[in-house]
PDB file of N, CA and C in Angstrom:
ATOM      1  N   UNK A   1    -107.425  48.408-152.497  1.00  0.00           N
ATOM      2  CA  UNK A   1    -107.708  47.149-153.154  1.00  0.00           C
ATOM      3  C   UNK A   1    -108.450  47.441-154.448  1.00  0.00           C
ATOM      4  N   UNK A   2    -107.782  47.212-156.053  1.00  0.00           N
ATOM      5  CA  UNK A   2    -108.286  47.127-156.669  1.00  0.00           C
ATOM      6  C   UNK A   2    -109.504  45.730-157.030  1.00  0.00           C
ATOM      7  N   UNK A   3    -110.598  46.584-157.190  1.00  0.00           N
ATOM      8  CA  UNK A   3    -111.981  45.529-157.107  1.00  0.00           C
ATOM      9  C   UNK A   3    -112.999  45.368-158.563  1.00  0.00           C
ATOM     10  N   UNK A   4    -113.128  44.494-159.043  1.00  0.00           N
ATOM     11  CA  UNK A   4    -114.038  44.609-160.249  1.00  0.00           C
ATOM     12  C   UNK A   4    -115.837  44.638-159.558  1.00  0.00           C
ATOM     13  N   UNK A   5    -115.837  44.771-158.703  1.00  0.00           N
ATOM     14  CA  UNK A   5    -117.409  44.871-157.978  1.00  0.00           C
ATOM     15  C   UNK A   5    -117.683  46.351-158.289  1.00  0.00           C
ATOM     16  N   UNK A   6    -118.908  46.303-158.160  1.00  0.00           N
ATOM     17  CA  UNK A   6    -119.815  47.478-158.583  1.00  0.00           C
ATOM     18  C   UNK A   6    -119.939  48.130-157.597  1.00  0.00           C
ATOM     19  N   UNK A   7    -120.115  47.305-156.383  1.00  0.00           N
ATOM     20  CA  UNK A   7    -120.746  47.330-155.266  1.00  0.00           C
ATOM     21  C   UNK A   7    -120.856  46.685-153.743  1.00  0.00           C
ATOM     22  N   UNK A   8    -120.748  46.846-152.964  1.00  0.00           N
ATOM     23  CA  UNK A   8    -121.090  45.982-151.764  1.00  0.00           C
ATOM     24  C   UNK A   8    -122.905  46.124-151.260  1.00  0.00           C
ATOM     25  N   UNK A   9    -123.582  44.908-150.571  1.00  0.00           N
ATOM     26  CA  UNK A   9    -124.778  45.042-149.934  1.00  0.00           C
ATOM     27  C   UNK A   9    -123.904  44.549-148.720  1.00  0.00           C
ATOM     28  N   UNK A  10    -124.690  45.460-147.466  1.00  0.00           N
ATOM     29  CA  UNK A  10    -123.574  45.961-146.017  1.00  0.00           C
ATOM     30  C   UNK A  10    -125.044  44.314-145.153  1.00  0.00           C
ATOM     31  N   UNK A  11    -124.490  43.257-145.244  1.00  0.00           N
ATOM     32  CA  UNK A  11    -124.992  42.448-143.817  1.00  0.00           C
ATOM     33  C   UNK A  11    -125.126  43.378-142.883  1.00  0.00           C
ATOM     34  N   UNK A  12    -126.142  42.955-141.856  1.00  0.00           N
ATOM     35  CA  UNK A  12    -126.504  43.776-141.051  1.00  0.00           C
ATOM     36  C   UNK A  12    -125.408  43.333-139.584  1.00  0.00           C
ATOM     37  N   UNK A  13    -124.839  42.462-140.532  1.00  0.00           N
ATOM     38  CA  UNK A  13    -123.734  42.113-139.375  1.00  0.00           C
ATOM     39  C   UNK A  13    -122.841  43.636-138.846  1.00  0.00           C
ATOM     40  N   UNK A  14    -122.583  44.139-140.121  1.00  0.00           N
ATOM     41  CA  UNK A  14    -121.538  44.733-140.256  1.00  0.00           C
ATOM     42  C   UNK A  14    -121.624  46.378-139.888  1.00  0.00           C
ATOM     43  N   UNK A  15    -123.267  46.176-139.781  1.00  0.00           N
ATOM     44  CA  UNK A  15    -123.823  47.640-139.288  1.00  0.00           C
ATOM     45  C   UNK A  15    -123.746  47.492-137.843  1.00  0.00           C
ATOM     46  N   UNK A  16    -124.376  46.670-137.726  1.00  0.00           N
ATOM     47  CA  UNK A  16    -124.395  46.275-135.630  1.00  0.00           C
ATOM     48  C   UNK A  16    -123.001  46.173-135.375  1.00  0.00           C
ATOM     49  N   UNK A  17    -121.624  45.857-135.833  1.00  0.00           N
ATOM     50  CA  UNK A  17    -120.604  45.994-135.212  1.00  0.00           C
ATOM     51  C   UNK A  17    -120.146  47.057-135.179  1.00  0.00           C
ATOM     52  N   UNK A  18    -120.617  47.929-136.415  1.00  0.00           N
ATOM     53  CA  UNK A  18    -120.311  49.093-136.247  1.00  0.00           C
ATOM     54  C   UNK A  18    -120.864  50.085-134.863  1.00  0.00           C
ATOM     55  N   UNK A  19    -121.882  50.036-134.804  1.00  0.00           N
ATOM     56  CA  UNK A  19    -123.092  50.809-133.974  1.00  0.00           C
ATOM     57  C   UNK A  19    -122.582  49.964-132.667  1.00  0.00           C
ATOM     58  N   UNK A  20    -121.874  49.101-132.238  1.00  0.00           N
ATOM     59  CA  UNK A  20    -121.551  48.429-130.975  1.00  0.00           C
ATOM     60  C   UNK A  20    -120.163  48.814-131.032  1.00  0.00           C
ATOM     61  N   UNK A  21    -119.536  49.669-131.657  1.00  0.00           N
ATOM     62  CA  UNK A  21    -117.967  49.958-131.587  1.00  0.00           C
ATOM     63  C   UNK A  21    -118.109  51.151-131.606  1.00  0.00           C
ATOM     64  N   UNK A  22    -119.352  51.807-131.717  1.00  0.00           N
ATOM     65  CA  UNK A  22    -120.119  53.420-131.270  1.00  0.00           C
ATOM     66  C   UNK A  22    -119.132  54.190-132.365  1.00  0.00           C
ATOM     67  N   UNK A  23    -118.890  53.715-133.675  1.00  0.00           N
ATOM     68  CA  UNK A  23    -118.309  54.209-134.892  1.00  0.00           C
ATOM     69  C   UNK A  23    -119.763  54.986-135.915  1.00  0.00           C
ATOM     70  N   UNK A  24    -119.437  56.220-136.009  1.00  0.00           N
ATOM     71  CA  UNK A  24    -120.050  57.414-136.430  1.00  0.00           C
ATOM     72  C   UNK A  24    -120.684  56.680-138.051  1.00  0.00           C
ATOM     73  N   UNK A  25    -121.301  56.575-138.832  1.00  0.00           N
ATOM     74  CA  UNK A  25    -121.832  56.245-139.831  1.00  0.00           C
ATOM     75  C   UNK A  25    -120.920  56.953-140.919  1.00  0.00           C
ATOM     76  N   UNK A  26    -120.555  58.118-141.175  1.00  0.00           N
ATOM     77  CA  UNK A  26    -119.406  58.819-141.876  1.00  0.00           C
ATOM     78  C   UNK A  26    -118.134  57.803-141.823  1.00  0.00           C
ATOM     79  N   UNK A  27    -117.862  57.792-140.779  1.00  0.00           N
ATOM     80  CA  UNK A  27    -116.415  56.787-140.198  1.00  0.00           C
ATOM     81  C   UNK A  27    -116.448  55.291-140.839  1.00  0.00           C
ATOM     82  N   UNK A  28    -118.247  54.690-140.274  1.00  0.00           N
ATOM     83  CA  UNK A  28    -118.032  53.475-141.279  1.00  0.00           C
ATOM     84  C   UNK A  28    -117.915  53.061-142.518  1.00  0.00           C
ATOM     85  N   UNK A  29    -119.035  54.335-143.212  1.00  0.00           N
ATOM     86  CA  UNK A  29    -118.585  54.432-144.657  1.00  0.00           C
ATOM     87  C   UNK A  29    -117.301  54.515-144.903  1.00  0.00           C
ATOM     88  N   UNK A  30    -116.461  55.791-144.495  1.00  0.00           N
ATOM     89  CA  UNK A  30    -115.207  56.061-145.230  1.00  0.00           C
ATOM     90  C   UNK A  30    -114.387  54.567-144.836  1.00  0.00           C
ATOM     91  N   UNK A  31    -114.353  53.958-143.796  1.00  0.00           N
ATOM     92  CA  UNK A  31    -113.527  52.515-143.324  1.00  0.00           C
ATOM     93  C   UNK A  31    -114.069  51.662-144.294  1.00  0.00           C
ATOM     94  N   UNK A  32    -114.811  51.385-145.167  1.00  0.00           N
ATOM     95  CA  UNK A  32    -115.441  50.502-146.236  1.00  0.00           C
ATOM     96  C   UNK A  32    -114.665  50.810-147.504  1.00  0.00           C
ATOM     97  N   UNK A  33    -114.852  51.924-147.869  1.00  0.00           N
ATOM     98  CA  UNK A  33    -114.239  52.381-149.122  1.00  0.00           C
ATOM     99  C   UNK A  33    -112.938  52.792-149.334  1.00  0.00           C
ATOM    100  N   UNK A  34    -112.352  53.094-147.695  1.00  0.00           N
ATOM    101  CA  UNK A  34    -110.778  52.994-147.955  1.00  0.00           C
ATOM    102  C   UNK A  34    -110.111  51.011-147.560  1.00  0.00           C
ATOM    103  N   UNK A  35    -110.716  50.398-147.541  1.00  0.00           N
ATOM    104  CA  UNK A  35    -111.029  49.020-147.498  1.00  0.00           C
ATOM    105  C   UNK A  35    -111.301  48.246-148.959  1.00  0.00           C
ATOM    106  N   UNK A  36    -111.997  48.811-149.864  1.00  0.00           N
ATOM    107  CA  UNK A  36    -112.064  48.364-150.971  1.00  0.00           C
ATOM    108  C   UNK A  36    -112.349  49.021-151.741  1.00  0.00           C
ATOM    109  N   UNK A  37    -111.951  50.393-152.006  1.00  0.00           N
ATOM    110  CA  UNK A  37    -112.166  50.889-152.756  1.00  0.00           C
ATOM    111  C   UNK A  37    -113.490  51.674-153.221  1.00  0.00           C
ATOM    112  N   UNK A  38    -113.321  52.779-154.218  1.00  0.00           N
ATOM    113  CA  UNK A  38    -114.811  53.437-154.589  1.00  0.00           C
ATOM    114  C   UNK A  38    -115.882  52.963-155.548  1.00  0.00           C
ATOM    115  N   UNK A  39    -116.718  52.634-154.757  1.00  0.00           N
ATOM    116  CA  UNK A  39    -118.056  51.534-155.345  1.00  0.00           C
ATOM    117  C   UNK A  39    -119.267  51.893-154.004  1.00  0.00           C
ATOM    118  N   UNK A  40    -120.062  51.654-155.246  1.00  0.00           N
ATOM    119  CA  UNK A  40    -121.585  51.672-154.241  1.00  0.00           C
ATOM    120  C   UNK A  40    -122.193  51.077-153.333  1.00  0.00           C
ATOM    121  N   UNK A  41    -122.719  51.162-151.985  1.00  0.00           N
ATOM    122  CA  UNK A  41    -123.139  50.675-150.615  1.00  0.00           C
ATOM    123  C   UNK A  41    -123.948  50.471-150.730  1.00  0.00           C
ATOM    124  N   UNK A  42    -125.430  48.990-150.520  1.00  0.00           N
ATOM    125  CA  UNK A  42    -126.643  49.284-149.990  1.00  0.00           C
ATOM    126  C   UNK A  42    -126.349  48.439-149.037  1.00  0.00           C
ATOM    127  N   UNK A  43    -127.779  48.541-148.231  1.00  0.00           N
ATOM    128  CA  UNK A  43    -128.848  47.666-147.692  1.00  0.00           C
ATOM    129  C   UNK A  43    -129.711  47.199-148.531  1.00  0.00           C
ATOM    130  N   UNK A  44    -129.540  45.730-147.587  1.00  0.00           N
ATOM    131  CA  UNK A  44    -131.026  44.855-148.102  1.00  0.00           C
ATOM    132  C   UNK A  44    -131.957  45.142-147.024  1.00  0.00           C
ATOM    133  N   UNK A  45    -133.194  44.943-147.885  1.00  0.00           N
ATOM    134  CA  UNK A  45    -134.248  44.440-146.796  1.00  0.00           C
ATOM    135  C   UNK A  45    -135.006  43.703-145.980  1.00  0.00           C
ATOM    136  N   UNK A  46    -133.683  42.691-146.198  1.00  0.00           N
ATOM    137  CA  UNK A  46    -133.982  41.496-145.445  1.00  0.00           C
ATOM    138  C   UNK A  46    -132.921  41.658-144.405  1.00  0.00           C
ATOM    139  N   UNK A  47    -133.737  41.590-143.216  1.00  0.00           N
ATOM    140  CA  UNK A  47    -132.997  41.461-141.585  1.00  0.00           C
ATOM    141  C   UNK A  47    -133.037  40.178-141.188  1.00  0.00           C
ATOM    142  N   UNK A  48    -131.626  39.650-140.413  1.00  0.00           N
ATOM    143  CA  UNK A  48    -131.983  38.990-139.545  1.00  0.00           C
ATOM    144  C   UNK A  48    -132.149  39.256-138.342  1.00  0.00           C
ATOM    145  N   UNK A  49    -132.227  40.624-137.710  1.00  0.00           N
ATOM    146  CA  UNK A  49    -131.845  41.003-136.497  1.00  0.00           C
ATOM    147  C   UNK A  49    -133.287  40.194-135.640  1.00  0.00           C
ATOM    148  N   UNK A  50    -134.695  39.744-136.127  1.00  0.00           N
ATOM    149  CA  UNK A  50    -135.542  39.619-135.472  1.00  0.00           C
ATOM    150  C   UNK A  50    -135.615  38.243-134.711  1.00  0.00           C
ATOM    151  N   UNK A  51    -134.858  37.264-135.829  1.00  0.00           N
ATOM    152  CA  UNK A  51    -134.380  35.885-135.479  1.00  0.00           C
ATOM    153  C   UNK A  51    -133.311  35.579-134.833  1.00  0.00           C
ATOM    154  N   UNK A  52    -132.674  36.514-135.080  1.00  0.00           N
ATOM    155  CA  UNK A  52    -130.784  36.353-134.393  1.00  0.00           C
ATOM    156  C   UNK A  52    -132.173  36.949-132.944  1.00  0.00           C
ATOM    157  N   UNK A  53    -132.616  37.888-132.201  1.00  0.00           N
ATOM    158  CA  UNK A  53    -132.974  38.013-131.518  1.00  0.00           C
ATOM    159  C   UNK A  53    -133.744  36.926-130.303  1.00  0.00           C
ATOM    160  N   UNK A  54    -134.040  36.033-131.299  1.00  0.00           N
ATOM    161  CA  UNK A  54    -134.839  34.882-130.648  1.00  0.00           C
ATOM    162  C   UNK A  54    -133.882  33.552-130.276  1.00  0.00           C
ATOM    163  N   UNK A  55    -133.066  33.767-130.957  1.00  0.00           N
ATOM    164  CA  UNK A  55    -131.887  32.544-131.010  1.00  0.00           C
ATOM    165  C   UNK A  55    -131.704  31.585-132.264  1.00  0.00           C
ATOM    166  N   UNK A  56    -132.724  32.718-133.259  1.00  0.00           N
ATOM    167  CA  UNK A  56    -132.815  31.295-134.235  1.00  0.00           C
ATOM    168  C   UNK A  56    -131.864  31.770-135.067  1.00  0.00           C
ATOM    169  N   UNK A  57    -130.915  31.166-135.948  1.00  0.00           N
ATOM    170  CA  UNK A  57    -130.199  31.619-137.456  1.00  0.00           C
ATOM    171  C   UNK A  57    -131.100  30.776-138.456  1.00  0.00           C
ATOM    172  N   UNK A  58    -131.526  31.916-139.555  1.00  0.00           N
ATOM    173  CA  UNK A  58    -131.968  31.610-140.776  1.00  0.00           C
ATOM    174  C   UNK A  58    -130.773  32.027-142.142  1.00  0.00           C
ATOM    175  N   UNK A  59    -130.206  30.869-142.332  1.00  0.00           N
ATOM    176  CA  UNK A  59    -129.525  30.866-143.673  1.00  0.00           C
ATOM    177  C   UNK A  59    -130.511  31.691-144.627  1.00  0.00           C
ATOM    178  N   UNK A  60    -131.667  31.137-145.351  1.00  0.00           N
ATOM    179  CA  UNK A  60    -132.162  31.608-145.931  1.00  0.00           C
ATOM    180  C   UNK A  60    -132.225  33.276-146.034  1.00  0.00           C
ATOM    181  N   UNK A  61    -132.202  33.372-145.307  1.00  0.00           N
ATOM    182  CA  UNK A  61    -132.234  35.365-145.211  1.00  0.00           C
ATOM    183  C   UNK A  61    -130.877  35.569-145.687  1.00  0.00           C
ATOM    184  N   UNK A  62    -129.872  35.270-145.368  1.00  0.00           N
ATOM    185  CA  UNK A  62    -128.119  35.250-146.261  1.00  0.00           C
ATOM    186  C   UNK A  62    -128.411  34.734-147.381  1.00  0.00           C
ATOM    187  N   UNK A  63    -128.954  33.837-148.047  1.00  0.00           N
ATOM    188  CA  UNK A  63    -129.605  33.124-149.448  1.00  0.00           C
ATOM    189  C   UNK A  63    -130.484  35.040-150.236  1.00  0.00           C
ATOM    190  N   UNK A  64    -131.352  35.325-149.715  1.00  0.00           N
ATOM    191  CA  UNK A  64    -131.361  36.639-150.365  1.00  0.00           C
ATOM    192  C   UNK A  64    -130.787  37.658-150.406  1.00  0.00           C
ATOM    193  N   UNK A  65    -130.098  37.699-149.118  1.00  0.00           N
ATOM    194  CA  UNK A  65    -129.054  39.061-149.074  1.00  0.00           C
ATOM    195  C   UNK A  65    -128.489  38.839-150.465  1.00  0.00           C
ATOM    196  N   UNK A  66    -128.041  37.247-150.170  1.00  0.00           N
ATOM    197  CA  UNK A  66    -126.472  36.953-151.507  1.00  0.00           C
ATOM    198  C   UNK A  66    -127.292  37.130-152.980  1.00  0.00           C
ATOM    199  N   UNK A  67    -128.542  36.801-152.987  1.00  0.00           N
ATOM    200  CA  UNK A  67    -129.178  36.954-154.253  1.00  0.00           C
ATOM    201  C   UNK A  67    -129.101  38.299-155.102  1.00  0.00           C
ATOM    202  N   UNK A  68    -130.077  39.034-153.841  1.00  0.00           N
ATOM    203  CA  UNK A  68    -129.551  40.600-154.074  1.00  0.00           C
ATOM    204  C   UNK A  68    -128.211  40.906-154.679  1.00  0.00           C
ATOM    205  N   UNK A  69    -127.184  40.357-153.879  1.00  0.00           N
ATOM    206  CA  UNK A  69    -125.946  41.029-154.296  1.00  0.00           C
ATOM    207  C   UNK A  69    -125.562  40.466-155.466  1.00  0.00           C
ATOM    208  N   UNK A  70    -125.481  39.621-156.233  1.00  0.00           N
ATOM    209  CA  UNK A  70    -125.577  39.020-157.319  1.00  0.00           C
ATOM    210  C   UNK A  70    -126.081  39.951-158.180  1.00  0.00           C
ATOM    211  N   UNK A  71    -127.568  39.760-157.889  1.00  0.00           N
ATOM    212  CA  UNK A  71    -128.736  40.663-159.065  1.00  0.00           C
ATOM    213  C   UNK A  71    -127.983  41.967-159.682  1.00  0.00           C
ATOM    214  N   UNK A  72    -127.465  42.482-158.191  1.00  0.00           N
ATOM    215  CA  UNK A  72    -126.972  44.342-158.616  1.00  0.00           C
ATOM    216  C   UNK A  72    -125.298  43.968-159.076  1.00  0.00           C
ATOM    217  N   UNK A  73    -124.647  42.773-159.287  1.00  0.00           N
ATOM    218  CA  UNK A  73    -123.050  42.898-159.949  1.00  0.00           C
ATOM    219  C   UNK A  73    -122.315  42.860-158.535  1.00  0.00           C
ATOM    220  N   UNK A  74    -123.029  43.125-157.516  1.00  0.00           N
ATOM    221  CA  UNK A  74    -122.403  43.062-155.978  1.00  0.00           C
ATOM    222  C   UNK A  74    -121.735  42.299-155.097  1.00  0.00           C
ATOM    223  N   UNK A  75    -120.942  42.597-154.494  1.00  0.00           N
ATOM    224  CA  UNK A  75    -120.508  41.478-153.086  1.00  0.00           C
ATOM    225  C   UNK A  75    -121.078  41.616-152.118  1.00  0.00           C
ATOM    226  N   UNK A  76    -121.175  40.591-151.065  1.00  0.00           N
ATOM    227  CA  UNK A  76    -121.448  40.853-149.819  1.00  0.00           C
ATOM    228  C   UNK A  76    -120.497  41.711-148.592  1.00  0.00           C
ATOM    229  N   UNK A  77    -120.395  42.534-148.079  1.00  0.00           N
ATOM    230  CA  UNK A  77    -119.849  42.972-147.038  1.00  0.00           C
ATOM    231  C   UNK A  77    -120.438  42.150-145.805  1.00  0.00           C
ATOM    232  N   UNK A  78    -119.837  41.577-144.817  1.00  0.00           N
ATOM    233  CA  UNK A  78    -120.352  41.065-143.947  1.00  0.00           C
ATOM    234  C   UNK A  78    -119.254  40.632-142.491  1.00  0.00           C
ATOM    235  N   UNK A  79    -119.730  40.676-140.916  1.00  0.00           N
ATOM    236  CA  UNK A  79    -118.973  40.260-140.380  1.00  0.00           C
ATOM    237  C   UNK A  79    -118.979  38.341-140.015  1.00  0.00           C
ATOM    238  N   UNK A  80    -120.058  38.156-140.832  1.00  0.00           N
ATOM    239  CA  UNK A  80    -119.895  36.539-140.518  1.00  0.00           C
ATOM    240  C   UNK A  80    -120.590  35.869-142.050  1.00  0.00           C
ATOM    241  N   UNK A  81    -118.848  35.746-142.587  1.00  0.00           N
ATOM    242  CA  UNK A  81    -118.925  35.345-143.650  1.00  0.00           C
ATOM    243  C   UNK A  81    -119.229  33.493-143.948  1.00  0.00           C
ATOM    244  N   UNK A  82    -119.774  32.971-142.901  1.00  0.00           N
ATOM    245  CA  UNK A  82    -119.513  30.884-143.170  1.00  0.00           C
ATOM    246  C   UNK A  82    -120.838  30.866-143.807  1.00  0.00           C
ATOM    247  N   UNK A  83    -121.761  31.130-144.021  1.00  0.00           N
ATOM    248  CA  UNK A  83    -123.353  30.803-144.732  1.00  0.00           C
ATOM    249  C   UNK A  83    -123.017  31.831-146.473  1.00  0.00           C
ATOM    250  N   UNK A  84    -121.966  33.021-146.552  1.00  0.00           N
ATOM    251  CA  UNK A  84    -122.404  33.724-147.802  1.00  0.00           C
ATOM    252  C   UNK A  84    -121.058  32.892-148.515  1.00  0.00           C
ATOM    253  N   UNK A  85    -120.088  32.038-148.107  1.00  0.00           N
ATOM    254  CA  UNK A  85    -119.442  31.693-148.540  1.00  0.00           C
ATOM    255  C   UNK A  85    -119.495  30.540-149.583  1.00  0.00           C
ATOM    256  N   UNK A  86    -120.838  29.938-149.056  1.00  0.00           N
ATOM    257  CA  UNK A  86    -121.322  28.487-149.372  1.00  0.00           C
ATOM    258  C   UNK A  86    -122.065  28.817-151.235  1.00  0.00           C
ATOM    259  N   UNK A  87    -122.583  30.265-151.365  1.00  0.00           N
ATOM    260  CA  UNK A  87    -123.440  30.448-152.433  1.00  0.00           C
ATOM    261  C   UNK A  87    -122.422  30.837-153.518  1.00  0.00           C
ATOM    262  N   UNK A  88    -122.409  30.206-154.663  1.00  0.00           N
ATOM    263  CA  UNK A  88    -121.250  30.646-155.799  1.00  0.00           C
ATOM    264  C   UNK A  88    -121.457  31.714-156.792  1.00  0.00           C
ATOM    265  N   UNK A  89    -120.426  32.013-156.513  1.00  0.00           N
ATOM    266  CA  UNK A  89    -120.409  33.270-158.187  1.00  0.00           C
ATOM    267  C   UNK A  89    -120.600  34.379-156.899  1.00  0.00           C
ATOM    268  N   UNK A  90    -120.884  34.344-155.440  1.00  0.00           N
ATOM    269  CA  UNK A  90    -120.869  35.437-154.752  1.00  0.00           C
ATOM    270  C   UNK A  90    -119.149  35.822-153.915  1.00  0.00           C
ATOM    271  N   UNK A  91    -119.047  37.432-154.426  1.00  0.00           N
ATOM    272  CA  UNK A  91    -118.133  37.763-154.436  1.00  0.00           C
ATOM    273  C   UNK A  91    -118.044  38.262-152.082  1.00  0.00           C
ATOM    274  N   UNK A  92    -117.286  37.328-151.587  1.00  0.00           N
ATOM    275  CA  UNK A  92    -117.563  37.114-149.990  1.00  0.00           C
ATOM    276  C   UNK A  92    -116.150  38.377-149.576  1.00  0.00           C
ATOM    277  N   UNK A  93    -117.211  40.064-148.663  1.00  0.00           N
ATOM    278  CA  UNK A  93    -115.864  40.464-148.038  1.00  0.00           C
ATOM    279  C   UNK A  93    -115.959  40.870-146.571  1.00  0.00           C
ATOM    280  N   UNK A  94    -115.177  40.524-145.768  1.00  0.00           N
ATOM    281  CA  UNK A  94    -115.250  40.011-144.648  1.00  0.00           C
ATOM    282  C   UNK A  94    -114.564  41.228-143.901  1.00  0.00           C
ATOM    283  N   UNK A  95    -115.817  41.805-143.015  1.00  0.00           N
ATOM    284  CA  UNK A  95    -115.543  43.142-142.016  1.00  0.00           C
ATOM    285  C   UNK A  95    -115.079  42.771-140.456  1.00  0.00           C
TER     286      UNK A  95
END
């Protein structure tokens, strides 16, 4: 897939499905970038894993992920794309 993104920031969605499909960190990288191509990976530092833990969903924490990804020219990578879809000018790719 040719992509004008710089970059993806990896939802932590998309790490926990990985790590629950017991897929090697090498493996998930290379499945990302033969997925969209060669461009740069982060993390944010905003989790929801502590609230998803409790039962709560905080949009707001997807409101900075998506900010972040904005700031750096970035898209979101994510497996639950309905909250990063809602914020505009953010480029939404769905693992």
């Amino acid at each position: 897939m040719d992509s004008a993104l710089l970059g993806l920031v990896l939802d932590s969605s998309t790490v926990i499905r990985a790590e629950r499909s017991k897929q090697s960190i090498p493996d998930f990288i290379e499945a990302i970038l033969q997925a969209y191509g060669p461009l740069d990976l982060s993390l944010s530092p905003v989790t929801k894993g502590q609230e998803a833990a409790k039962g709560n969903v905080v949009p707001f924490n997807d409101l900075l992920i998506a900010a972040a990804a904005i700031e750096q020219g970035y898209g979101v990578l994510t497996g639950n794309p309905r909250h990063f879809h809602k914020v505009p000018g953010l480029k939404v790719c769905s693992w």
